[in-house]
N, C-alpha and C. Protein backbone atom coordinates (compact mmCIF):
# COMPACT_ATOMS: atom_id res chain seq x y z
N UNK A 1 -44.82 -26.18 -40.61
CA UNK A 1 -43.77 -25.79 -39.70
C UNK A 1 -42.91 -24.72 -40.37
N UNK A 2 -42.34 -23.69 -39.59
CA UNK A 2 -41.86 -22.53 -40.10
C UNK A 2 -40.31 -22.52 -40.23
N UNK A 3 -39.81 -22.67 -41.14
CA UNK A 3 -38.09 -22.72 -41.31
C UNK A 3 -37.69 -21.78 -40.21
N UNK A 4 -36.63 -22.26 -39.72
CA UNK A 4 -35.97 -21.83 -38.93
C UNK A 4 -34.97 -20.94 -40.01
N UNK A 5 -33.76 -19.49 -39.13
CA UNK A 5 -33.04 -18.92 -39.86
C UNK A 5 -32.09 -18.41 -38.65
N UNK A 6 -30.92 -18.27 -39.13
CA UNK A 6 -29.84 -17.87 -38.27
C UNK A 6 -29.85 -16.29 -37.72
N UNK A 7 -29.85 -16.41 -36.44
CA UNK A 7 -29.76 -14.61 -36.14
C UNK A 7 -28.10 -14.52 -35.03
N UNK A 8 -27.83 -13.33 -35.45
CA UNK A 8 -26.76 -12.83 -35.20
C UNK A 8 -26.13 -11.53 -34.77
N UNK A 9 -24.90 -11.16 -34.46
CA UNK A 9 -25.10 -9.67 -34.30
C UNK A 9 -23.59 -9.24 -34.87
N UNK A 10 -23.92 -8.43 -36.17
CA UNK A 10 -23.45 -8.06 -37.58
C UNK A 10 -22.81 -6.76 -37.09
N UNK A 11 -22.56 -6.46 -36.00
CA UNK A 11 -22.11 -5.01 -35.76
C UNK A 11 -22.17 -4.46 -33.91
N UNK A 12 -21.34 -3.72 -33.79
CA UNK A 12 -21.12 -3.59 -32.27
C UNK A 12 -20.68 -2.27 -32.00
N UNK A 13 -21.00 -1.23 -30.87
CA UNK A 13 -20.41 0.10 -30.60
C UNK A 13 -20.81 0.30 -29.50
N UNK A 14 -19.88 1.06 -29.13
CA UNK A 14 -19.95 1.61 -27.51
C UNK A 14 -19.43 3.34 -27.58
N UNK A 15 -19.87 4.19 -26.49
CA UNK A 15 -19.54 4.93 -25.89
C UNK A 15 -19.37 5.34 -24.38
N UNK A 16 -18.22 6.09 -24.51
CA UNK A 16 -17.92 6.19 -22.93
C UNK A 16 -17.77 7.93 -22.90
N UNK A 17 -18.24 7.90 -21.89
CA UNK A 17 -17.77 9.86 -21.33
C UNK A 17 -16.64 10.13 -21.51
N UNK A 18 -16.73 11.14 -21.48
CA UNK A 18 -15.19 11.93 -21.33
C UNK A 18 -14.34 11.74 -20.35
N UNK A 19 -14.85 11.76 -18.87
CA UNK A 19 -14.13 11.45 -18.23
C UNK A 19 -13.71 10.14 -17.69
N UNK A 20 -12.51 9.69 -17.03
CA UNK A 20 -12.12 8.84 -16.85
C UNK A 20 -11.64 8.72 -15.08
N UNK A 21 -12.39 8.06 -14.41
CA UNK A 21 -11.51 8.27 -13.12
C UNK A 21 -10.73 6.81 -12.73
N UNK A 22 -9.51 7.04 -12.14
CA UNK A 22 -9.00 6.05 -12.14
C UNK A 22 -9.07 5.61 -10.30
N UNK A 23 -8.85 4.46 -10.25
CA UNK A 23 -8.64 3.87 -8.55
C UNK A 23 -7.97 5.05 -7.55
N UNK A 24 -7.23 6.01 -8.02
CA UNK A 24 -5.85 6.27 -7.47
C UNK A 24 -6.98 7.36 -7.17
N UNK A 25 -7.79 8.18 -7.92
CA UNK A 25 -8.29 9.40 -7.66
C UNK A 25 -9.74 8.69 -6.91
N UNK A 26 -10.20 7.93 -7.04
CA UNK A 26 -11.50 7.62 -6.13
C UNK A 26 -11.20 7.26 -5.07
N UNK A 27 -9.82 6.21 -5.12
CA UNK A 27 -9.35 5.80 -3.81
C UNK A 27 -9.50 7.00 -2.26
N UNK A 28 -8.96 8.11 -2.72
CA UNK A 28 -8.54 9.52 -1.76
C UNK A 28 -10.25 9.78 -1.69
N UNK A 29 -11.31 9.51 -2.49
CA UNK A 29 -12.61 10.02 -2.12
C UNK A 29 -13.47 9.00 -0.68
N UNK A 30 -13.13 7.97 -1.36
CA UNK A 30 -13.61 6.82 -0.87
C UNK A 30 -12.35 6.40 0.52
N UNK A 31 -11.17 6.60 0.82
CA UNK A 31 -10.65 6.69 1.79
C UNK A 31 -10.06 5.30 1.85
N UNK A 32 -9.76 4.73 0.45
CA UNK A 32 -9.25 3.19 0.25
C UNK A 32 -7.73 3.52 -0.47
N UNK A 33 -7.16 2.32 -0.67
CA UNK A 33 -5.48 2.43 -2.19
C UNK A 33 -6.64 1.98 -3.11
N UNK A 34 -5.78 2.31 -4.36
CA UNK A 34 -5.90 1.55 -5.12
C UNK A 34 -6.03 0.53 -5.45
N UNK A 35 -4.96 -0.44 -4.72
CA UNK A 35 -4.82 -1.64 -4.84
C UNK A 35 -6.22 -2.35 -4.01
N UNK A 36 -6.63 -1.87 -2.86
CA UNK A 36 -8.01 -2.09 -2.34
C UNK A 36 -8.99 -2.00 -3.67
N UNK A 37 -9.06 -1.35 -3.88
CA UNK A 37 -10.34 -1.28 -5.07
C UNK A 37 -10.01 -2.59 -6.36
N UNK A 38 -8.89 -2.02 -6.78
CA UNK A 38 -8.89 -3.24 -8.19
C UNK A 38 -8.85 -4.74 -7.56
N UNK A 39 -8.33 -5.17 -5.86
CA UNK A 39 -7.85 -6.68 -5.34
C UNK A 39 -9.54 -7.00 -5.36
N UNK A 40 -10.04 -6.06 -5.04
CA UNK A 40 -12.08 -6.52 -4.61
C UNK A 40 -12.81 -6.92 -5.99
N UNK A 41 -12.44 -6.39 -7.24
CA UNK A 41 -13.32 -5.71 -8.35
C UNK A 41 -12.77 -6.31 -9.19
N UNK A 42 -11.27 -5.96 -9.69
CA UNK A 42 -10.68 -5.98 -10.94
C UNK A 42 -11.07 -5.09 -11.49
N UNK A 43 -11.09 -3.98 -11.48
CA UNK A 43 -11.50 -2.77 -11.87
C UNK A 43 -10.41 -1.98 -11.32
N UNK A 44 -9.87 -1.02 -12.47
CA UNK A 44 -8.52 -0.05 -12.63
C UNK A 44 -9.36 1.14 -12.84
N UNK A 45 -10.10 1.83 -13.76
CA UNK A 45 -10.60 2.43 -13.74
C UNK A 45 -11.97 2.46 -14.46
N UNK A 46 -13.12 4.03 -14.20
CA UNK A 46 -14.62 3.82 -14.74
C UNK A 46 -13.91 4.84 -15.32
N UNK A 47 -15.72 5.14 -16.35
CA UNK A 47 -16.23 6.59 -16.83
C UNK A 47 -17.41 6.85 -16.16
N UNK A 48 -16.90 8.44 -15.85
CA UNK A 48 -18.27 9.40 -15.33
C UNK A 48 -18.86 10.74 -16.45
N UNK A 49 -20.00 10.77 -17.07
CA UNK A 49 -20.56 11.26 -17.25
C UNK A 49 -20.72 13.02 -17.03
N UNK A 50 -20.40 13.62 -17.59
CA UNK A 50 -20.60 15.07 -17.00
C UNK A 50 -22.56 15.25 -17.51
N UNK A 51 -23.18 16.35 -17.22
CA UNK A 51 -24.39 16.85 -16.95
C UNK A 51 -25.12 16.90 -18.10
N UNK A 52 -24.19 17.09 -19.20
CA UNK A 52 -24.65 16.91 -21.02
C UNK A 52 -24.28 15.31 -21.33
N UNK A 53 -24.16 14.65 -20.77
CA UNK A 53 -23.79 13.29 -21.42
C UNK A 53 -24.55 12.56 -21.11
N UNK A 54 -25.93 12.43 -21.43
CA UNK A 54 -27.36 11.76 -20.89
C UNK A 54 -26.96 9.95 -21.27
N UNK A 55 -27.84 9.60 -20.80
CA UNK A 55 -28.20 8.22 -21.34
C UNK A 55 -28.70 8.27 -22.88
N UNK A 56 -29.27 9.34 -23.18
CA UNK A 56 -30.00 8.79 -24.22
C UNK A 56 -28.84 9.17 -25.37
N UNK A 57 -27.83 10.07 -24.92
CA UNK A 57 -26.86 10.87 -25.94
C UNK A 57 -25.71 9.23 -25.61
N UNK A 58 -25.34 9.12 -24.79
CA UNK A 58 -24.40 7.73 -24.71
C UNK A 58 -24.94 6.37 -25.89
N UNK A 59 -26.38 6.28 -25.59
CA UNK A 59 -26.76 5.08 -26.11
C UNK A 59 -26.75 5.41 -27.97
N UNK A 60 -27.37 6.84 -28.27
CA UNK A 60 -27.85 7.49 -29.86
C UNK A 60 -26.18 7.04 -30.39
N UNK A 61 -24.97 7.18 -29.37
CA UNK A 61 -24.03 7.25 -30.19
C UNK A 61 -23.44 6.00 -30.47
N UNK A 62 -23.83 4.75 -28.94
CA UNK A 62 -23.18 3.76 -29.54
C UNK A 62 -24.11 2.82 -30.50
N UNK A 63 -25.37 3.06 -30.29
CA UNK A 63 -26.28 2.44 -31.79
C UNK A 63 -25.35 2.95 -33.33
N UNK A 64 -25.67 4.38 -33.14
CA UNK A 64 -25.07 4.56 -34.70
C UNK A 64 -23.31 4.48 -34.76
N UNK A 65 -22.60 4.06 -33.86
CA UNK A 65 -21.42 3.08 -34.18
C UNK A 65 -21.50 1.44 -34.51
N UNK A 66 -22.42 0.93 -34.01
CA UNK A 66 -22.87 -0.52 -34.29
C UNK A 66 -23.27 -0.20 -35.79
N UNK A 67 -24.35 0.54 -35.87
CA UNK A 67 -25.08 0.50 -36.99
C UNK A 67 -23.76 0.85 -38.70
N UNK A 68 -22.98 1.49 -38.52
CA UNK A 68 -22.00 2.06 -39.31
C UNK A 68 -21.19 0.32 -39.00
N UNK A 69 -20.63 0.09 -37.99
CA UNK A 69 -19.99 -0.85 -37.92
C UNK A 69 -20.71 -2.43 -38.60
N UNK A 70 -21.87 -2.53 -38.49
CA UNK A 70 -22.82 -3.40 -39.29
C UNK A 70 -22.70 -3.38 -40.78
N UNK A 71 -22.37 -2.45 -41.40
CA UNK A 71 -22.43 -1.53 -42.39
C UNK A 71 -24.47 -1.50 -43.14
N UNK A 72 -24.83 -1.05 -42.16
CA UNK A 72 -26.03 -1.14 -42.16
C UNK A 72 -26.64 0.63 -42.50
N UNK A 73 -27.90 0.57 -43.32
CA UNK A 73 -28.63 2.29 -43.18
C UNK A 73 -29.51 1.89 -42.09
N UNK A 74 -29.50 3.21 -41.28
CA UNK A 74 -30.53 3.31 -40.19
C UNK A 74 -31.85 2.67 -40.97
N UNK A 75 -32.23 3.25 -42.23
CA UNK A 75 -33.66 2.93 -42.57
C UNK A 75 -33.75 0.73 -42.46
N UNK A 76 -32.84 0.41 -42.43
CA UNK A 76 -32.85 -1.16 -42.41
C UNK A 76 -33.33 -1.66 -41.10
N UNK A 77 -33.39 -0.48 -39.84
CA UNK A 77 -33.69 -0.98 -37.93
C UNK A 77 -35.38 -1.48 -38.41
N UNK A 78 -35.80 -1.98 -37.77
CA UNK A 78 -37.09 -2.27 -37.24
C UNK A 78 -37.24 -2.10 -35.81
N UNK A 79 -36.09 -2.05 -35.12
CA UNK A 79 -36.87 -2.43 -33.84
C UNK A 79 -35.60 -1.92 -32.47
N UNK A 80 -36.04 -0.86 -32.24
CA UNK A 80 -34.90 -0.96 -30.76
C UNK A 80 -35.33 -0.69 -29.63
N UNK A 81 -34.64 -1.96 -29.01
CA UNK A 81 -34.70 -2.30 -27.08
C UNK A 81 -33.32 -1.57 -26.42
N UNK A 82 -33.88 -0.84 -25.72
CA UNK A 82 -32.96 -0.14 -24.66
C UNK A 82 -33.42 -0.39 -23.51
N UNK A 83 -31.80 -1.07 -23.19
CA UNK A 83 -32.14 -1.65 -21.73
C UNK A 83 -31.25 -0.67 -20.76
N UNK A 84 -32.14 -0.53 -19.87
CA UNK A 84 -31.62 0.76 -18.81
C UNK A 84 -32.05 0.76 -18.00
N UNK A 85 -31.38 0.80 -16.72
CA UNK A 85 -31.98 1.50 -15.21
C UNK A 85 -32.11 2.67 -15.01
N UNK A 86 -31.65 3.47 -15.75
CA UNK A 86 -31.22 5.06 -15.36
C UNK A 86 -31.29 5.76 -16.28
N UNK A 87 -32.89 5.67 -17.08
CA UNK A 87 -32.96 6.52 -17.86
C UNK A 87 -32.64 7.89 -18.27
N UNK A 88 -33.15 8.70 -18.68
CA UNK A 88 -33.63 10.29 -19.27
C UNK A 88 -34.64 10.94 -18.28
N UNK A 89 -35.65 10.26 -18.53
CA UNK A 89 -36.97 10.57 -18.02
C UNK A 89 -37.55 8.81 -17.84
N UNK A 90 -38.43 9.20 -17.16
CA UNK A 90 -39.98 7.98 -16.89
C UNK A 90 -40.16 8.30 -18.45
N UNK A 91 -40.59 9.46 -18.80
CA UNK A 91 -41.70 9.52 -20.12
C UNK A 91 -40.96 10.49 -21.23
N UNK A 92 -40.53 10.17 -21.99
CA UNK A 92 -40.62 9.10 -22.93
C UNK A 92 -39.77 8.35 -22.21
N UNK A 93 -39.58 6.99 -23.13
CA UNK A 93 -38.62 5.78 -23.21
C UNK A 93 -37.62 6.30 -23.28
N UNK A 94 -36.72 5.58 -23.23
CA UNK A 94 -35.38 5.86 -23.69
C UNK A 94 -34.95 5.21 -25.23
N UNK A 95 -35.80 4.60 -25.47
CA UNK A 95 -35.57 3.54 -26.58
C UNK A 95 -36.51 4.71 -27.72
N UNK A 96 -37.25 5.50 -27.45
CA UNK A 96 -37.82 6.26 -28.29
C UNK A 96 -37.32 7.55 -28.64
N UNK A 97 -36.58 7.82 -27.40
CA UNK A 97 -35.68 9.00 -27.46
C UNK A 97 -34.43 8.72 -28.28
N UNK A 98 -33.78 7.53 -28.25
CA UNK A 98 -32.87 6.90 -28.86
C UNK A 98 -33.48 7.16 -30.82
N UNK A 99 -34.63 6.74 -30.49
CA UNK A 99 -35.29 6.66 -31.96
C UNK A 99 -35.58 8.09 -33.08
N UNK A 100 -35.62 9.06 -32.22
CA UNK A 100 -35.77 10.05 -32.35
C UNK A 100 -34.29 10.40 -32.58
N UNK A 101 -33.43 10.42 -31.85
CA UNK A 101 -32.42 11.12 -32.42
C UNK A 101 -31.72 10.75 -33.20
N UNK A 102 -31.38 9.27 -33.05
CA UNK A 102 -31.16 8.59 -34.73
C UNK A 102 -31.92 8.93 -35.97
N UNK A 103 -33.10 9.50 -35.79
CA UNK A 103 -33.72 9.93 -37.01
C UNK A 103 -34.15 8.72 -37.58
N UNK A 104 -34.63 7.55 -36.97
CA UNK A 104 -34.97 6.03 -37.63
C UNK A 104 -36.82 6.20 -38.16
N UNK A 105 -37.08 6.02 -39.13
CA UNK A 105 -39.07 6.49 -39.09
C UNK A 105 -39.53 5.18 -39.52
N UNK A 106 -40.70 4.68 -38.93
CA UNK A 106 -41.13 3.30 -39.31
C UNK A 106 -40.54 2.17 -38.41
N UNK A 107 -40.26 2.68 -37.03
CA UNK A 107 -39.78 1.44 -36.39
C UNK A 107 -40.14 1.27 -34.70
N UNK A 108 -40.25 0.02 -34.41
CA UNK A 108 -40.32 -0.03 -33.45
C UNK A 108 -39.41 0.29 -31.87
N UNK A 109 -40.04 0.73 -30.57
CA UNK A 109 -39.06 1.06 -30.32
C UNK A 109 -39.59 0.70 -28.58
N UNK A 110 -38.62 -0.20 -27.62
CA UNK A 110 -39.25 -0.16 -25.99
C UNK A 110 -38.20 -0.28 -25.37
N UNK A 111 -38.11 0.08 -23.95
CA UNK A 111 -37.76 -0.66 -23.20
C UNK A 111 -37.19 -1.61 -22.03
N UNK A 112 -36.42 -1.92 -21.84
CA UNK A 112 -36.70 -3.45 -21.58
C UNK A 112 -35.68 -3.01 -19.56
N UNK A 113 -36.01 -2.95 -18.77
CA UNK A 113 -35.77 -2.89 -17.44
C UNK A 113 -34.92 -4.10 -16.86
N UNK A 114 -33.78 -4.92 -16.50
CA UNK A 114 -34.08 -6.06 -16.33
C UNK A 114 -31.94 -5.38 -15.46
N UNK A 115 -31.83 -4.52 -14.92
CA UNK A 115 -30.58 -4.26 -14.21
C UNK A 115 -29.29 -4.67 -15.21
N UNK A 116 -28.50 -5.11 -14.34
CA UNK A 116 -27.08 -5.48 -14.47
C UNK A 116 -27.44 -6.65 -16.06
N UNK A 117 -28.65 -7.91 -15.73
CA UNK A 117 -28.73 -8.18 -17.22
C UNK A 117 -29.31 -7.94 -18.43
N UNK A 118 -29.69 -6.81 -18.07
CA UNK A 118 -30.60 -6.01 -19.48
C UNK A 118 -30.15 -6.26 -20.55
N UNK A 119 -28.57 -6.03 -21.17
CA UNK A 119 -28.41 -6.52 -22.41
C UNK A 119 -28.35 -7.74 -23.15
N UNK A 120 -28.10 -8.68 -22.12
CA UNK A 120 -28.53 -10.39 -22.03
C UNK A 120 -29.79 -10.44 -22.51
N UNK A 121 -30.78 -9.78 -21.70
CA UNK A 121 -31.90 -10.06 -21.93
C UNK A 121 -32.62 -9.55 -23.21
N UNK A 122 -32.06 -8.38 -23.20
CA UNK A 122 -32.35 -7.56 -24.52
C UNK A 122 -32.10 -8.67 -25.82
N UNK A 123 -30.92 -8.88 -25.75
CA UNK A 123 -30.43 -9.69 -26.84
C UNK A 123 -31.12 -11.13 -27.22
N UNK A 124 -31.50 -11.63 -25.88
CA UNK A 124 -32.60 -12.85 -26.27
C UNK A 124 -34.22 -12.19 -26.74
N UNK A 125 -34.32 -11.17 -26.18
CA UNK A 125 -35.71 -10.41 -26.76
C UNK A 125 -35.38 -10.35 -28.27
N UNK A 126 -34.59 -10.04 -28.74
CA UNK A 126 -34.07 -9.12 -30.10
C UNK A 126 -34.17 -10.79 -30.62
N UNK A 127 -33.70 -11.65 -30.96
CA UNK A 127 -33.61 -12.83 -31.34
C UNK A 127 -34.63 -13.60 -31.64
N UNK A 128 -35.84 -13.45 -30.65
CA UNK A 128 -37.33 -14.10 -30.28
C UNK A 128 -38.02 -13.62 -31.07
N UNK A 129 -37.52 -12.27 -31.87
CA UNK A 129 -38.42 -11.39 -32.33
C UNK A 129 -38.27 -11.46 -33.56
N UNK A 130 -36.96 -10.98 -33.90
CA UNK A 130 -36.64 -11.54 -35.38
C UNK A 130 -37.08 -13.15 -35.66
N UNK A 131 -36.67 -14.13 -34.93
CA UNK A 131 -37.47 -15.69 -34.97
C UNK A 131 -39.11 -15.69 -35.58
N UNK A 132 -40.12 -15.02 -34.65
CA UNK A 132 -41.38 -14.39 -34.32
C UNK A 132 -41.83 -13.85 -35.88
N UNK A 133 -41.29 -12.61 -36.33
CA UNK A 133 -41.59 -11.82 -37.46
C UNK A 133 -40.86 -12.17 -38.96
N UNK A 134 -41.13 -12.61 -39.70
CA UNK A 134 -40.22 -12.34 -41.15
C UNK A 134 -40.37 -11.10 -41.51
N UNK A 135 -40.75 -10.50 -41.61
CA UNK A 135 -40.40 -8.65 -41.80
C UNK A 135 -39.71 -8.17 -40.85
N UNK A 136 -39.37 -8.57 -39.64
CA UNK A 136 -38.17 -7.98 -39.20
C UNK A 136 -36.92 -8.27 -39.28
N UNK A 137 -35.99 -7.28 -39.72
CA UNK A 137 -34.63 -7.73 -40.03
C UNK A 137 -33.63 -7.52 -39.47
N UNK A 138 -33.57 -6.37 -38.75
CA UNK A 138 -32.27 -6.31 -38.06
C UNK A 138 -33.03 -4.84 -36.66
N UNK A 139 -32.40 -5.40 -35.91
CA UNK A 139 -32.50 -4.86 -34.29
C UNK A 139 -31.57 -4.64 -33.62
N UNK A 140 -31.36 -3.26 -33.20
CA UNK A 140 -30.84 -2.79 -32.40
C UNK A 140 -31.24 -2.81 -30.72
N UNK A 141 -30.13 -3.39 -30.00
CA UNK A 141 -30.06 -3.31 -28.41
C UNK A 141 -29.02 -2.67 -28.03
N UNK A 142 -29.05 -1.71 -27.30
CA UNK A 142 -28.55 -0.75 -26.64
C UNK A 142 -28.73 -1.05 -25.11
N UNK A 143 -27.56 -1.04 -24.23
CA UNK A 143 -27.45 -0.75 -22.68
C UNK A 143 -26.73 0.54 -22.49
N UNK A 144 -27.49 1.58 -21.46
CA UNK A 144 -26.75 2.16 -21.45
C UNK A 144 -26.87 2.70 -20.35
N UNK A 145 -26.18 3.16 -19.33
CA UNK A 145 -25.91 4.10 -17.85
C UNK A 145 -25.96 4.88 -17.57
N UNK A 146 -26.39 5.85 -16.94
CA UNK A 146 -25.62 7.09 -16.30
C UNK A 146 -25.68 7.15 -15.11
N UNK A 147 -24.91 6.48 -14.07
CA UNK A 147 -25.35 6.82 -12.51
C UNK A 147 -24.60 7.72 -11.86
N UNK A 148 -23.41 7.83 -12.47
CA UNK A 148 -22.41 8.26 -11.02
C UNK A 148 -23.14 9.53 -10.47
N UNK A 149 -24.43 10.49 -11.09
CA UNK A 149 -24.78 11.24 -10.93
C UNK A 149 -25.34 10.89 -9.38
N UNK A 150 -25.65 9.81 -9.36
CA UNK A 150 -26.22 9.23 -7.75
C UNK A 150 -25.47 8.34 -6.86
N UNK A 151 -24.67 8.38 -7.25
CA UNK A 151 -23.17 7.56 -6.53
C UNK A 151 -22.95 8.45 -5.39
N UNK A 152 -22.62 8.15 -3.86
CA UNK A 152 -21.70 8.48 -3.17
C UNK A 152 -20.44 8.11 -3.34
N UNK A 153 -19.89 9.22 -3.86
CA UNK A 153 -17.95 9.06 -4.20
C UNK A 153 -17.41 8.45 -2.50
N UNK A 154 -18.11 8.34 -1.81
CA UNK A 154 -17.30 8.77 -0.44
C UNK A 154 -17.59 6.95 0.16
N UNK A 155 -18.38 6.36 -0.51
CA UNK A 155 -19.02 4.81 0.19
C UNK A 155 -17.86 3.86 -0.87
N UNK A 156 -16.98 2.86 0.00
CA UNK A 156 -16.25 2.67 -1.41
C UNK A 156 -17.08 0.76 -1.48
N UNK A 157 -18.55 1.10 -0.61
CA UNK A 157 -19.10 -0.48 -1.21
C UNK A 157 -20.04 -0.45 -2.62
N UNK A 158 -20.32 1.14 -3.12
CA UNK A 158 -20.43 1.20 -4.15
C UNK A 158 -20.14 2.48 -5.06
N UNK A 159 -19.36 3.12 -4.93
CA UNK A 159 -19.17 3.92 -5.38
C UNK A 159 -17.47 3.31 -6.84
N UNK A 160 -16.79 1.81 -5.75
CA UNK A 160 -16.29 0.99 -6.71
C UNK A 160 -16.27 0.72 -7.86
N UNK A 161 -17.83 0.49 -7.87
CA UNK A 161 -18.33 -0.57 -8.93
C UNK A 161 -18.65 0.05 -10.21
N UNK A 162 -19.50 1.03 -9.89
CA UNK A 162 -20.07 1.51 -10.82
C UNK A 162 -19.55 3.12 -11.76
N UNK A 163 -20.01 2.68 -12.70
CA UNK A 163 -19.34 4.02 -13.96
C UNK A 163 -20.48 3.81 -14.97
N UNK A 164 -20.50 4.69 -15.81
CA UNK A 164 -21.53 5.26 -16.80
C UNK A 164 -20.51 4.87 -18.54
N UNK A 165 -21.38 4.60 -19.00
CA UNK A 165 -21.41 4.39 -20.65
C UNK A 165 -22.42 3.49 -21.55
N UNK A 166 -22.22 3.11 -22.41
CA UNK A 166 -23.50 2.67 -23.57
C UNK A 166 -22.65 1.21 -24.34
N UNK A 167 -24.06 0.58 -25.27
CA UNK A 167 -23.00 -0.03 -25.78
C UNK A 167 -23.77 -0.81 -26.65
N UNK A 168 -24.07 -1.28 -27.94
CA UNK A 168 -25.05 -1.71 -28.98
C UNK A 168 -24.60 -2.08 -29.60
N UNK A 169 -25.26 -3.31 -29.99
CA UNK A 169 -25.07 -4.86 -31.33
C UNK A 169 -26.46 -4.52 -31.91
């Protein structure tokens, strides 16, 4: 029987766009108050993404804030799951594109589709795996967004909800 060992998550980072829109300025798009939007949501304000702020540039940055925040060297990853609806491209991954621009060599890299709980899920993947492998040591999961690019500002049953950013343990 195989010893069991504790897994955990040693480090955490996020990024958000530049911009910031608040209730008050979507409200006038969407044709609601403010107070309509945050009484439905609890939501005051998102981030939107401008045209250079990809998914894969959101997610590269909040990995290597986790990873610094871990106090970890990139060369220590084995393995990163990026969970995303709204990639880059179909082809590559996003989790490879991620891999690539971190400059990580020797590691694994997929991934993982699963919506609103992708990083849930990610994170029980990441866990199963390290469990699974003794040569793997530490894994990076990344969620990361970019929709408002496909948002109608003008529908306020979803144009509410949703905002763009990244975010990795």
């Amino acid at each position: 029987m195989s010893e069991a060992h504790s897994v955990g998550i040693i480090g955490c980072g996020k990024c958000l766009p530049r911009t910031c829109v608040t209730n008050a300025v979507l409200g006038k798009e969407c044709h609601v108050s403010p107070d309509w939007i945050e009484s439905r949501t609890g939501i005051r304000s998102r981030y939107y993404a401008n045209l250079e702020e990809t998914a894969s540039i959101l997610a590269a940055k909040a990995a290597e804030r986790a990873i610094e925040n871990a106090n970890i060297s990139k060369s220590d990853i084995g393995l990163i799951i990026c969970c995303s609806y709204s990639t880059d491209y179909l082809f590559p991954s996003l989790a490879c594109k991620v891999q690539q621009m971190l400059k990580v060599k020797r590691c694994g890299a997929f991934d993982l589709s699963a919506g609103s709980a992708g990083f849930e899920i990610g994170l029980t993947v990441a866990a199963d795996r390290l469990g699974a492998d003794s040569e793997l040591k530490n894994v990076v999961v990344i969620a990361s967004a970019v929709q408002s690019h496909f948002l109608d500002r003008a529908d306020p049953k979803t144009a509410v909800l949703f905002g763009d950013a990244a975010c990795a343990a």
